[in-house]
C-alpha atoms as a PDB file:
ATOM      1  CA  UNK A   1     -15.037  58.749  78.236  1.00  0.00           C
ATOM      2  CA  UNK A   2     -13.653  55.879  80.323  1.00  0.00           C
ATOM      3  CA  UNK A   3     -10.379  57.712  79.802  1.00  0.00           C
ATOM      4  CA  UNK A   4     -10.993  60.986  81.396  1.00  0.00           C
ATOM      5  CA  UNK A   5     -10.220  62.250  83.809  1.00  0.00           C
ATOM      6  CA  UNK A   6     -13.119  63.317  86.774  1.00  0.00           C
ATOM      7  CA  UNK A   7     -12.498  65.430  90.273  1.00  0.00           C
ATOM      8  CA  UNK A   8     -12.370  62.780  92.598  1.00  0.00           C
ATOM      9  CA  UNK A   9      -9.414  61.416  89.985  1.00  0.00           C
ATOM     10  CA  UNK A  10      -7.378  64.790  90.859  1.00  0.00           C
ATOM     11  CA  UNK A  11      -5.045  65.349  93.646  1.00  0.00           C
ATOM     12  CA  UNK A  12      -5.803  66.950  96.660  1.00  0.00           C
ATOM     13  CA  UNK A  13      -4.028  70.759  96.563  1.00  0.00           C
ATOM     14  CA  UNK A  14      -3.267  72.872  99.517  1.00  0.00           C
ATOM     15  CA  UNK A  15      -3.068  76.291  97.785  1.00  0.00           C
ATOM     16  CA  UNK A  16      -5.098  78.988  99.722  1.00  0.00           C
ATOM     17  CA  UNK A  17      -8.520  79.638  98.940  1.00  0.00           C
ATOM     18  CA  UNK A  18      -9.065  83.214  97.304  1.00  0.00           C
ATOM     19  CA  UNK A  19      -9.836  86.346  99.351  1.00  0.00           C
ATOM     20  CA  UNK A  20     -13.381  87.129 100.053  1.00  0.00           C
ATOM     21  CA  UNK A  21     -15.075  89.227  97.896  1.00  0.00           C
ATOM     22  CA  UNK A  22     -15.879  92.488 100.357  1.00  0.00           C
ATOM     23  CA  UNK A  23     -16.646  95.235  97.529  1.00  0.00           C
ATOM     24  CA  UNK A  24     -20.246  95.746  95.941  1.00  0.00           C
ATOM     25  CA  UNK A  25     -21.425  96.589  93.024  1.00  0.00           C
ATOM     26  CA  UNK A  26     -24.696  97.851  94.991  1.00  0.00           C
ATOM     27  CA  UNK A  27     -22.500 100.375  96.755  1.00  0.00           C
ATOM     28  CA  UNK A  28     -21.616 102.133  93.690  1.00  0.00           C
ATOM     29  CA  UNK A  29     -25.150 102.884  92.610  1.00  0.00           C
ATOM     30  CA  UNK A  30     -26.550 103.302  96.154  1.00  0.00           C
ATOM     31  CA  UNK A  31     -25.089 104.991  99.359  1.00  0.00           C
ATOM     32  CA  UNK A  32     -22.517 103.056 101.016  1.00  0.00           C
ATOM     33  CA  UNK A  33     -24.036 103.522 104.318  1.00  0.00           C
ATOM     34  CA  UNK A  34     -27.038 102.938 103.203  1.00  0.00           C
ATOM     35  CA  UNK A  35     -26.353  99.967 102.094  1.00  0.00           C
ATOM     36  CA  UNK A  36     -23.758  99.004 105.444  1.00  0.00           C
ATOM     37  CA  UNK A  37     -27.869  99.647 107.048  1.00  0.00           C
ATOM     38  CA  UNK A  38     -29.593  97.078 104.664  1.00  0.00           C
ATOM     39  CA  UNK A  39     -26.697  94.569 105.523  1.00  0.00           C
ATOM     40  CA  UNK A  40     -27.038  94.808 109.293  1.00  0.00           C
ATOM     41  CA  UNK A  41     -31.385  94.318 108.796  1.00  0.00           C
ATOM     42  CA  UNK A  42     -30.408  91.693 106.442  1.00  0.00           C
ATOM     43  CA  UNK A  43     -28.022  90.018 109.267  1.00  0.00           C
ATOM     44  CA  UNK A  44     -30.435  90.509 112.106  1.00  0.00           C
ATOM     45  CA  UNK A  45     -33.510  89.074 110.063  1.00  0.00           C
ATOM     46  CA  UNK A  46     -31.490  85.940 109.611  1.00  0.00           C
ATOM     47  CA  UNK A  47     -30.041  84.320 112.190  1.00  0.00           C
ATOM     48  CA  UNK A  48     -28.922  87.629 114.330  1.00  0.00           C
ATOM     49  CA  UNK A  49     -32.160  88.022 115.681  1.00  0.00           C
ATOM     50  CA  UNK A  50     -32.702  88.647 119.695  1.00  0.00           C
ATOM     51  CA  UNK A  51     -35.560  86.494 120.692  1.00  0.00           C
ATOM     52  CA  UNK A  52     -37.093  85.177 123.921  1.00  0.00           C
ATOM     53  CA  UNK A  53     -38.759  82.183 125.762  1.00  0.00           C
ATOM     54  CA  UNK A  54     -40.252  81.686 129.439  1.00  0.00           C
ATOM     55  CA  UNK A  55     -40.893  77.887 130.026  1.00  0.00           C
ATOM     56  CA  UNK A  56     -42.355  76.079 132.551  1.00  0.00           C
ATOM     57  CA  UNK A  57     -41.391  72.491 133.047  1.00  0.00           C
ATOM     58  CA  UNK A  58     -43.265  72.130 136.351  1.00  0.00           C
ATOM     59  CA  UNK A  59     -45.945  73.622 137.430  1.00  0.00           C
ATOM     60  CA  UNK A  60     -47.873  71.144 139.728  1.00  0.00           C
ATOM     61  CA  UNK A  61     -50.429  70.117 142.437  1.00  0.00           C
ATOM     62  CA  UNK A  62     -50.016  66.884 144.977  1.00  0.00           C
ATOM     63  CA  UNK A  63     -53.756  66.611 146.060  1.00  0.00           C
ATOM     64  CA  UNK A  64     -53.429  64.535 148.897  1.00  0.00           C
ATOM     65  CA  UNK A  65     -50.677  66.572 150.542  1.00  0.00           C
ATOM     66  CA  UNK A  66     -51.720  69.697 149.386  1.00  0.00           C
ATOM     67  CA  UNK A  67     -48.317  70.666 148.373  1.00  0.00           C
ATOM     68  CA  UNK A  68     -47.444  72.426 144.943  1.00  0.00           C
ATOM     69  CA  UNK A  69     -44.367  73.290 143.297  1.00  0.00           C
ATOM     70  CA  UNK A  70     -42.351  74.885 139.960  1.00  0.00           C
ATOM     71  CA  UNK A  71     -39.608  74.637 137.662  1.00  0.00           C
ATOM     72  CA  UNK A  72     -39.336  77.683 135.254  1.00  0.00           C
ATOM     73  CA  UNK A  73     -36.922  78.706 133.049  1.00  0.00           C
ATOM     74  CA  UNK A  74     -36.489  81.625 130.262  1.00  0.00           C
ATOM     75  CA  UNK A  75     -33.668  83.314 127.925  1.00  0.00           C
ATOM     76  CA  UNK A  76     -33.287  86.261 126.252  1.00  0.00           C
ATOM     77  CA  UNK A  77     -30.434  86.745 123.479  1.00  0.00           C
ATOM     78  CA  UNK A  78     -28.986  85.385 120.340  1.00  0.00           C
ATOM     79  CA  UNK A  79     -28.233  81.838 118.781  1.00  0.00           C
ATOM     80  CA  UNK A  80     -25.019  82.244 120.598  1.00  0.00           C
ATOM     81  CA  UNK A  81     -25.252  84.032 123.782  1.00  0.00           C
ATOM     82  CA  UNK A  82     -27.816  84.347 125.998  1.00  0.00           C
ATOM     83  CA  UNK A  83     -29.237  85.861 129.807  1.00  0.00           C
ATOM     84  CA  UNK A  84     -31.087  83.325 131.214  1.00  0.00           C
ATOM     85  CA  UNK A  85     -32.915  83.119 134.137  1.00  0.00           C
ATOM     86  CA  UNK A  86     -34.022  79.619 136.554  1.00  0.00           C
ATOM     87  CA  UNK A  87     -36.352  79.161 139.210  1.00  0.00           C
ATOM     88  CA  UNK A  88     -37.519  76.512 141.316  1.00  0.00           C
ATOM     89  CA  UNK A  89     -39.197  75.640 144.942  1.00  0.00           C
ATOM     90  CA  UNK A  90     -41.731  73.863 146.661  1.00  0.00           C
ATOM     91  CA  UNK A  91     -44.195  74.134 149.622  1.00  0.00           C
ATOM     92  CA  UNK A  92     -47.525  73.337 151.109  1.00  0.00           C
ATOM     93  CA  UNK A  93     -50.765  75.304 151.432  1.00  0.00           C
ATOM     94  CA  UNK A  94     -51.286  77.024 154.973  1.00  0.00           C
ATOM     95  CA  UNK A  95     -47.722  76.359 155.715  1.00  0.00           C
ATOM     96  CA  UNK A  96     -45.467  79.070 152.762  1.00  0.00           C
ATOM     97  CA  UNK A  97     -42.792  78.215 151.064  1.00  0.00           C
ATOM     98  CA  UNK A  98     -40.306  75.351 151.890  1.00  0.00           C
ATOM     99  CA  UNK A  99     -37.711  76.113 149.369  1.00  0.00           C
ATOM    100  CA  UNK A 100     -37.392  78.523 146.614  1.00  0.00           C
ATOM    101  CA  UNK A 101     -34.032  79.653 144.552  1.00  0.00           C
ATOM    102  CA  UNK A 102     -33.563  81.977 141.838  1.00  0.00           C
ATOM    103  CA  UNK A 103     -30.454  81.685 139.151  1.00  0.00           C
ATOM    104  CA  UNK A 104     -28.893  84.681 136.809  1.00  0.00           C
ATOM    105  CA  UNK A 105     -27.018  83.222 134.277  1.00  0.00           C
ATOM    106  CA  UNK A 106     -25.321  84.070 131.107  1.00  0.00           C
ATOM    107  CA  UNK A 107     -24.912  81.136 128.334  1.00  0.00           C
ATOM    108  CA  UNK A 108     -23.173  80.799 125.587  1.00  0.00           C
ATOM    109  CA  UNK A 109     -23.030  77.468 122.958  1.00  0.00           C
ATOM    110  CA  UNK A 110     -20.100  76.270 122.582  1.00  0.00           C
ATOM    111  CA  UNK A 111     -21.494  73.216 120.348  1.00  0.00           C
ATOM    112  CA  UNK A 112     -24.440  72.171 118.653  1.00  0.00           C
ATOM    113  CA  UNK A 113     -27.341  71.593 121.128  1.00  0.00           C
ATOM    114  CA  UNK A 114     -24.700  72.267 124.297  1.00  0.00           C
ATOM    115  CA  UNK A 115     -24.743  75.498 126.220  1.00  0.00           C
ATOM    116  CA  UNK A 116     -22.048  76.621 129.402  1.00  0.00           C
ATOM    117  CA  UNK A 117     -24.086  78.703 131.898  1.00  0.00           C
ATOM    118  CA  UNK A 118     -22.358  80.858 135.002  1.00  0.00           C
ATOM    119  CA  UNK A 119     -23.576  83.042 137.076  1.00  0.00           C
ATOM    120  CA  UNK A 120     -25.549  82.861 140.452  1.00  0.00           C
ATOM    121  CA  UNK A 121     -28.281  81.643 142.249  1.00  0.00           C
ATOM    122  CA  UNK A 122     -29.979  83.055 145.169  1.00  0.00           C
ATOM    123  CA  UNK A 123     -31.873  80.847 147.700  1.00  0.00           C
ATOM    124  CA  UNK A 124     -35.248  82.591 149.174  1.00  0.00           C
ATOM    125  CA  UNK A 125     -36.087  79.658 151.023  1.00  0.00           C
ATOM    126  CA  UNK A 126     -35.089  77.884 153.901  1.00  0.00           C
ATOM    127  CA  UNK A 127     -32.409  80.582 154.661  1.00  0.00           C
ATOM    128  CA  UNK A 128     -31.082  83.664 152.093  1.00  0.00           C
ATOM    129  CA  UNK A 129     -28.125  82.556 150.597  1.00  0.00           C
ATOM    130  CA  UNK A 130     -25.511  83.331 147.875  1.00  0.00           C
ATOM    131  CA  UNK A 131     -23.793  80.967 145.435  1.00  0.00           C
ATOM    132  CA  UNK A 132     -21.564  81.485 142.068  1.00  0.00           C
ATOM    133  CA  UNK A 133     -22.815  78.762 139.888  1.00  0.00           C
ATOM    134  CA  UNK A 134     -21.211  77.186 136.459  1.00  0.00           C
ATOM    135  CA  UNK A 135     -23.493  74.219 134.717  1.00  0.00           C
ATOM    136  CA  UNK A 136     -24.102  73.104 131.320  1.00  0.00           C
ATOM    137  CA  UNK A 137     -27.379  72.414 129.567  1.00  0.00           C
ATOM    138  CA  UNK A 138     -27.475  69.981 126.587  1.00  0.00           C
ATOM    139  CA  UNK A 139     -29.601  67.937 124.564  1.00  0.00           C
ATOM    140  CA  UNK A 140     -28.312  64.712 123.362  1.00  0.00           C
ATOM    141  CA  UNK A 141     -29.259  62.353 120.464  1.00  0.00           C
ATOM    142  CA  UNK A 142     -32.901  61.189 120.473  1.00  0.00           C
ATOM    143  CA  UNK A 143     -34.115  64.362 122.338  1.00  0.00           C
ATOM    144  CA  UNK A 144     -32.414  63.421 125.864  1.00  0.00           C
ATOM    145  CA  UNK A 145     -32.220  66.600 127.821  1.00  0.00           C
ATOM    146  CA  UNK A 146     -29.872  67.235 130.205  1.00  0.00           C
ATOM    147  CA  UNK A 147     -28.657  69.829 132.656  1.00  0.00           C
ATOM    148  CA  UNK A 148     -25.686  70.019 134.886  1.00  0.00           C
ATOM    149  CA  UNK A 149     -24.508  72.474 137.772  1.00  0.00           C
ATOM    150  CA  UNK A 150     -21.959  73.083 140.192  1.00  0.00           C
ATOM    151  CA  UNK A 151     -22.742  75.399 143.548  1.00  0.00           C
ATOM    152  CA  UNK A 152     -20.730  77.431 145.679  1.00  0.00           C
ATOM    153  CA  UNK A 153     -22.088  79.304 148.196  1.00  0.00           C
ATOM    154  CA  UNK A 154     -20.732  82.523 150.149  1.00  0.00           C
ATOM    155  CA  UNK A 155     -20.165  80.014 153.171  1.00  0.00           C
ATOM    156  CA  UNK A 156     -17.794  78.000 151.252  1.00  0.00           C
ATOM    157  CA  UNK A 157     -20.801  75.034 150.826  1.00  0.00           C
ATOM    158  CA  UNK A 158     -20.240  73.067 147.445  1.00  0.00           C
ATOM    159  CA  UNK A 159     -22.843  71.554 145.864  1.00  0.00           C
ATOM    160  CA  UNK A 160     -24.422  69.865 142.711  1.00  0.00           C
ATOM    161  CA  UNK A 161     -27.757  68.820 140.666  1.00  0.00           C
ATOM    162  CA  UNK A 162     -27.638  66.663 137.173  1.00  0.00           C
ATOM    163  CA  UNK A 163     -31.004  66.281 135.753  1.00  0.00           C
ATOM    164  CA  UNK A 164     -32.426  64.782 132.741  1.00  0.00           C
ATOM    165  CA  UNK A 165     -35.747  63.798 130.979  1.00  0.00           C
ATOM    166  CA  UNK A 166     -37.136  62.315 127.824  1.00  0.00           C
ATOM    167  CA  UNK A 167     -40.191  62.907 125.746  1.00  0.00           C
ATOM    168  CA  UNK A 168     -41.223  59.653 124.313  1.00  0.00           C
ATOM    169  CA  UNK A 169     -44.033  59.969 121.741  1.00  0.00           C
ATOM    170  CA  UNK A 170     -47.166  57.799 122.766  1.00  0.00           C
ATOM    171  CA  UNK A 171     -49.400  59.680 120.028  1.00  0.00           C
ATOM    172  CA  UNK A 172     -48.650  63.034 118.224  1.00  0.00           C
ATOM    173  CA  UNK A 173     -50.220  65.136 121.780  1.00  0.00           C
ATOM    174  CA  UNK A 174     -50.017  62.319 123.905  1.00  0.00           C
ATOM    175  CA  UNK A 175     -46.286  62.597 125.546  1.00  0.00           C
ATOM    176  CA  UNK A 176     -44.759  59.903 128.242  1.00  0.00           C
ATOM    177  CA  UNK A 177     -41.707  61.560 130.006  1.00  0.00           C
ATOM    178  CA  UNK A 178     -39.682  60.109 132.704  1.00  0.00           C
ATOM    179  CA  UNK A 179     -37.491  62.645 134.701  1.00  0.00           C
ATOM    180  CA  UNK A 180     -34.861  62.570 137.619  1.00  0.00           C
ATOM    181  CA  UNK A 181     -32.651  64.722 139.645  1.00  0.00           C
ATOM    182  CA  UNK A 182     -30.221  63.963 142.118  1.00  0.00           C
ATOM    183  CA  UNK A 183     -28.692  66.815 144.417  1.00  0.00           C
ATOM    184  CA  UNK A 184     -24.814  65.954 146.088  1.00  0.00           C
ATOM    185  CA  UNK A 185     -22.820  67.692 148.842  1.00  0.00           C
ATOM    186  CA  UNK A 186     -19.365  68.202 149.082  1.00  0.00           C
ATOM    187  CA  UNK A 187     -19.633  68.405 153.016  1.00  0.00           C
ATOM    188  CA  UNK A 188     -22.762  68.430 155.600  1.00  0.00           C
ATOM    189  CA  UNK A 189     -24.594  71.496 156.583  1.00  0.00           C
ATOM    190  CA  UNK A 190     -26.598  70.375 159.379  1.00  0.00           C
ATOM    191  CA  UNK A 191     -28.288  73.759 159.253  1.00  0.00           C
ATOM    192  CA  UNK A 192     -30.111  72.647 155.874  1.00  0.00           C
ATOM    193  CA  UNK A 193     -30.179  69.030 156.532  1.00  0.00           C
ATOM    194  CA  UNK A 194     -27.816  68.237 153.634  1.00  0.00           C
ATOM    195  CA  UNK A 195     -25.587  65.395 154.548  1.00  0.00           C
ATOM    196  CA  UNK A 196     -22.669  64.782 152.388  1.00  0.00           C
ATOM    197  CA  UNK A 197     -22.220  62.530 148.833  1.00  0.00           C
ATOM    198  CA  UNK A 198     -25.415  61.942 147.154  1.00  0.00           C
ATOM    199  CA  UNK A 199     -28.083  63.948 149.290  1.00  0.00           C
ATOM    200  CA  UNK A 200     -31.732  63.671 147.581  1.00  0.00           C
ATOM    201  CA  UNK A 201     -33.574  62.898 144.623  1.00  0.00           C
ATOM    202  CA  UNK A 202     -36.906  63.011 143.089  1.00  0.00           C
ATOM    203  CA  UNK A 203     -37.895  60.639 140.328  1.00  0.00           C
ATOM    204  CA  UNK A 204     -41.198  61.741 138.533  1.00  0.00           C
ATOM    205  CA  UNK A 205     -43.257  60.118 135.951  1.00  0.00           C
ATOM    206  CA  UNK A 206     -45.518  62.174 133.763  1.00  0.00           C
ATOM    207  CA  UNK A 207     -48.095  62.020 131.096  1.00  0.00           C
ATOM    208  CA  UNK A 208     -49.024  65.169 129.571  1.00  0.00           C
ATOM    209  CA  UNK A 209     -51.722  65.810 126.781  1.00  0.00           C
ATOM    210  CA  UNK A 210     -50.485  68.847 124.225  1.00  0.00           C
ATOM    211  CA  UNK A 211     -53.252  70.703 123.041  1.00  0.00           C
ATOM    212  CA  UNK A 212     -51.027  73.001 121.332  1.00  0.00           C
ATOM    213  CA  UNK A 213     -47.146  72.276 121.702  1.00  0.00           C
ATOM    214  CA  UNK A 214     -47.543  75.572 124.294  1.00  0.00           C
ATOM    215  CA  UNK A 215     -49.718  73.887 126.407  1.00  0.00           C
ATOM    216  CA  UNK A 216     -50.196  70.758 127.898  1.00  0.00           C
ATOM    217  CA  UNK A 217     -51.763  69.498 131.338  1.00  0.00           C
ATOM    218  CA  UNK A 218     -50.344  66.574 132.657  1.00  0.00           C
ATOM    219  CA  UNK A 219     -50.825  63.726 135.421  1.00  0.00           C
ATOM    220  CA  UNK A 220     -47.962  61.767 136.687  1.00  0.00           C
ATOM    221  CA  UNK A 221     -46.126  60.535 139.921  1.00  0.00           C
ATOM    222  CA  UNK A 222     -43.540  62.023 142.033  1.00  0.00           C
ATOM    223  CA  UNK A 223     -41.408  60.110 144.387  1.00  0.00           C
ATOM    224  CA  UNK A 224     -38.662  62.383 146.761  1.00  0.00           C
ATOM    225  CA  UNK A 225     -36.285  60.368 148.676  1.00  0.00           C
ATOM    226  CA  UNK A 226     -33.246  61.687 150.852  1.00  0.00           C
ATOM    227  CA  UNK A 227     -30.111  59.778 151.127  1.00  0.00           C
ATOM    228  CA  UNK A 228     -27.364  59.202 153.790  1.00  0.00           C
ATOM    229  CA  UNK A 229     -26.499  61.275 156.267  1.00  0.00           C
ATOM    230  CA  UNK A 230     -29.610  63.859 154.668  1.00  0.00           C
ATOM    231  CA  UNK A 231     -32.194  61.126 155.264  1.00  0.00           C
ATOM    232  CA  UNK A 232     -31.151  60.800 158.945  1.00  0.00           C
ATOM    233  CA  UNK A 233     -31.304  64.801 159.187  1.00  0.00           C
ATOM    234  CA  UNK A 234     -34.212  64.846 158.568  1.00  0.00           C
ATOM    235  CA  UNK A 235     -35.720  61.759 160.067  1.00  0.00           C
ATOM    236  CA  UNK A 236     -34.240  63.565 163.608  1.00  0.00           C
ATOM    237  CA  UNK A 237     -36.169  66.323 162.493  1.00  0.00           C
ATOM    238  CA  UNK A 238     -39.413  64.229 162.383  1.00  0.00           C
ATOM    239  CA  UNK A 239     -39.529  64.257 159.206  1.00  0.00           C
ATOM    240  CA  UNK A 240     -40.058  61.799 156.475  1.00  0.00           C
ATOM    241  CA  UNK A 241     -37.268  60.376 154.351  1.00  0.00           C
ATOM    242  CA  UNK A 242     -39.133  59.289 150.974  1.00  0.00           C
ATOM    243  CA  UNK A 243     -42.397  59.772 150.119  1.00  0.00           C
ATOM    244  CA  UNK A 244     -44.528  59.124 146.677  1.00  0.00           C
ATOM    245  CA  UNK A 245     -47.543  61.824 145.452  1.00  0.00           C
ATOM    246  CA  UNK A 246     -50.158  62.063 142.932  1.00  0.00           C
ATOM    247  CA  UNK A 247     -49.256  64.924 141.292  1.00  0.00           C
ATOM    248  CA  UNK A 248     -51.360  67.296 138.323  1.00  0.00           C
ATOM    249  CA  UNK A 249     -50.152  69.753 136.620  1.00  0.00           C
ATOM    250  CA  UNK A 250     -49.069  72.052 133.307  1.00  0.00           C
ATOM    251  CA  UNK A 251     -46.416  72.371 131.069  1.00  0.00           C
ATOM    252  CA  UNK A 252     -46.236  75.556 129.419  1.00  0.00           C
ATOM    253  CA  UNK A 253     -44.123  78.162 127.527  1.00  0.00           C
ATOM    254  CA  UNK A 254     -44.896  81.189 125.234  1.00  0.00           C
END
C-alpha cells in the first residue's frame, strides 16, 4: 500500500534493548554443569581455540659471499592474546655469527588486523645485551604488512626498526614481494657501530615459487647499506658501507 507505513518510515527510539536471555531450557532436562561443560567445548571449538604458527620469512643463502641469514617468527594463543616469539641474525661461513637477537613478546589486538607487542629482546650477537621492547604489527589494506618497534636497552641505548613488504600476485604460486627495513638510533654507540638518526637498511627483492602456500623457495636480491655517522663506523673499521647479493632461499611455516 503506498500508504503504509514501512521501518525505515519509523522513528529512531532509544529505549534499552531487553536483557539477555541467560536461562536454558537444556538445563532443566540435563545437568546444569553438564551443560556449563558443553558450553565451554562449544566456546573453545569456535573461536576460543589456542592455536600455533612458526614462520619463516627469511631463510637465505648469498652464494658469492657465502653469507646466510633468518627471520623467524611464531605465536602461541588466542584470537586475542598471544606469546610470541622473533628471531633474526646474520653471518658468514668459517667466520660464526655476526648478529643474532631473540624477542619474548606478548600481543594482544586491539583492532582488526593490528596487534601491540611488549616484551624483550635479547641480543646473542655482537655483544649480550638486554632491551624492553614495545612495537606493533599490522596488516593494512591490499595485504601491506607492516611491523613497528621501539628498543631500550639496559645501557639506556634507544633504538628502532619499521619494516614492511607486499605480496603481489604474478600467477596463483608465482609471488613478487618487495621488502625494506630501516634501523634508527637515538644516540651513537661506537661500540656497535650505530651512529645516530637513520642507521642502516636493507632493501630486498624476492621471487618465490609456492608449491604449497607452506612452502616456497625463492630467488631475489638483497642490498644493505649503512647511513651517517654508522656508514663511517664502519668504513674506519674497514668495512664496507653498502653492498648488493644474490641471494636463494625459503619461505616457510607449518
Amino acid at each position: 500500500m503506498p500508504d503504509k507505513q514501512t521501518g525505515a518510515d519509523l522513528a529512531v527510539g532509544d529505549a534499552p534493548p531487553p536483557p539477555t536471555i541467560r536461562d536454558s531450557i537444556a538445563d532443566q532436562v540435563y545437568n546444569a554443569d553438564a551443560m556449563r561443560r558443553s558450553r565451554i567445548i562449544l566456546a573453545s571449538e569456535h573461536g576460543g581455540a589456542r592455536v600455533s604458527k612458526l614462520q619463516a620469512d627469511i631463510l637465505e643463502w648469498a652464494p658469492k659471499d657465502d653469507r646466510y641469514s633468518w627471520q623467524v617468527e611464531g605465536w602461541y594463543g588466542g584470537d586475542i592474546n598471544r606469546l610470541a616469539f622473533k628471531t633474526e641474525g646474520e653471518g658468514q661461513a668459517g667466520d660464526g655469527l655476526e648478529s643474532a637477537e631473540v624477542q619474548l613478546l606478548y600481543s594482544r589486538a586491539v583492532a582488526r588486523y593490528t596487534d601491540l607487542q611488549a616484551g624483550v629482546r635479547y641480543d646473542v650477537e655482537p655483544r649480550g645485551r638486554g632491551y624492553a621492547t614495545v612495537g606493533v604489527d599490522a596488516m593494512f589494506p591490499y595485504w601491506f604488512e607492516a611491523e613497528g618497534a621501539l628498543f631500550l636497552s639496559d645501557q639506556g641505548d634507544l633504538l628502532a626498526r619499521v619494516e614492511g613488504s607486499y605480496d603481489l600476485r604474478l600467477t596463483q604460486r608465482l609471488v613478487l614481494q618487495p621488502r625494506a627495513e630501516l634501523e634508527f638510533a637515538a644516540q651513537d654507540i661506537p661500540q656497535s657501530q650505530i651512529g645516530s638518526g637513520l642507521s642502516r637498511g636493507e632493501f630486498g627483492l624476492r621471487l618465490r615459487y609456492e608449491f604449497k602456500r607452506e612452502f616456497a623457495p625463492y630467488i631475489g636480491i638483497s642490498h644493505e647499506r649503512s647511513f651517517g655517522d654508522t656508514a663511517d663506523f664502519v668504513r674506519a673499521h674497514g668495512e664496507k658501507a653498502a653492498s648488493t647479493r644474490l641471494v636463494v632461499g625459503l619461505r616457510a611455516w607449518f
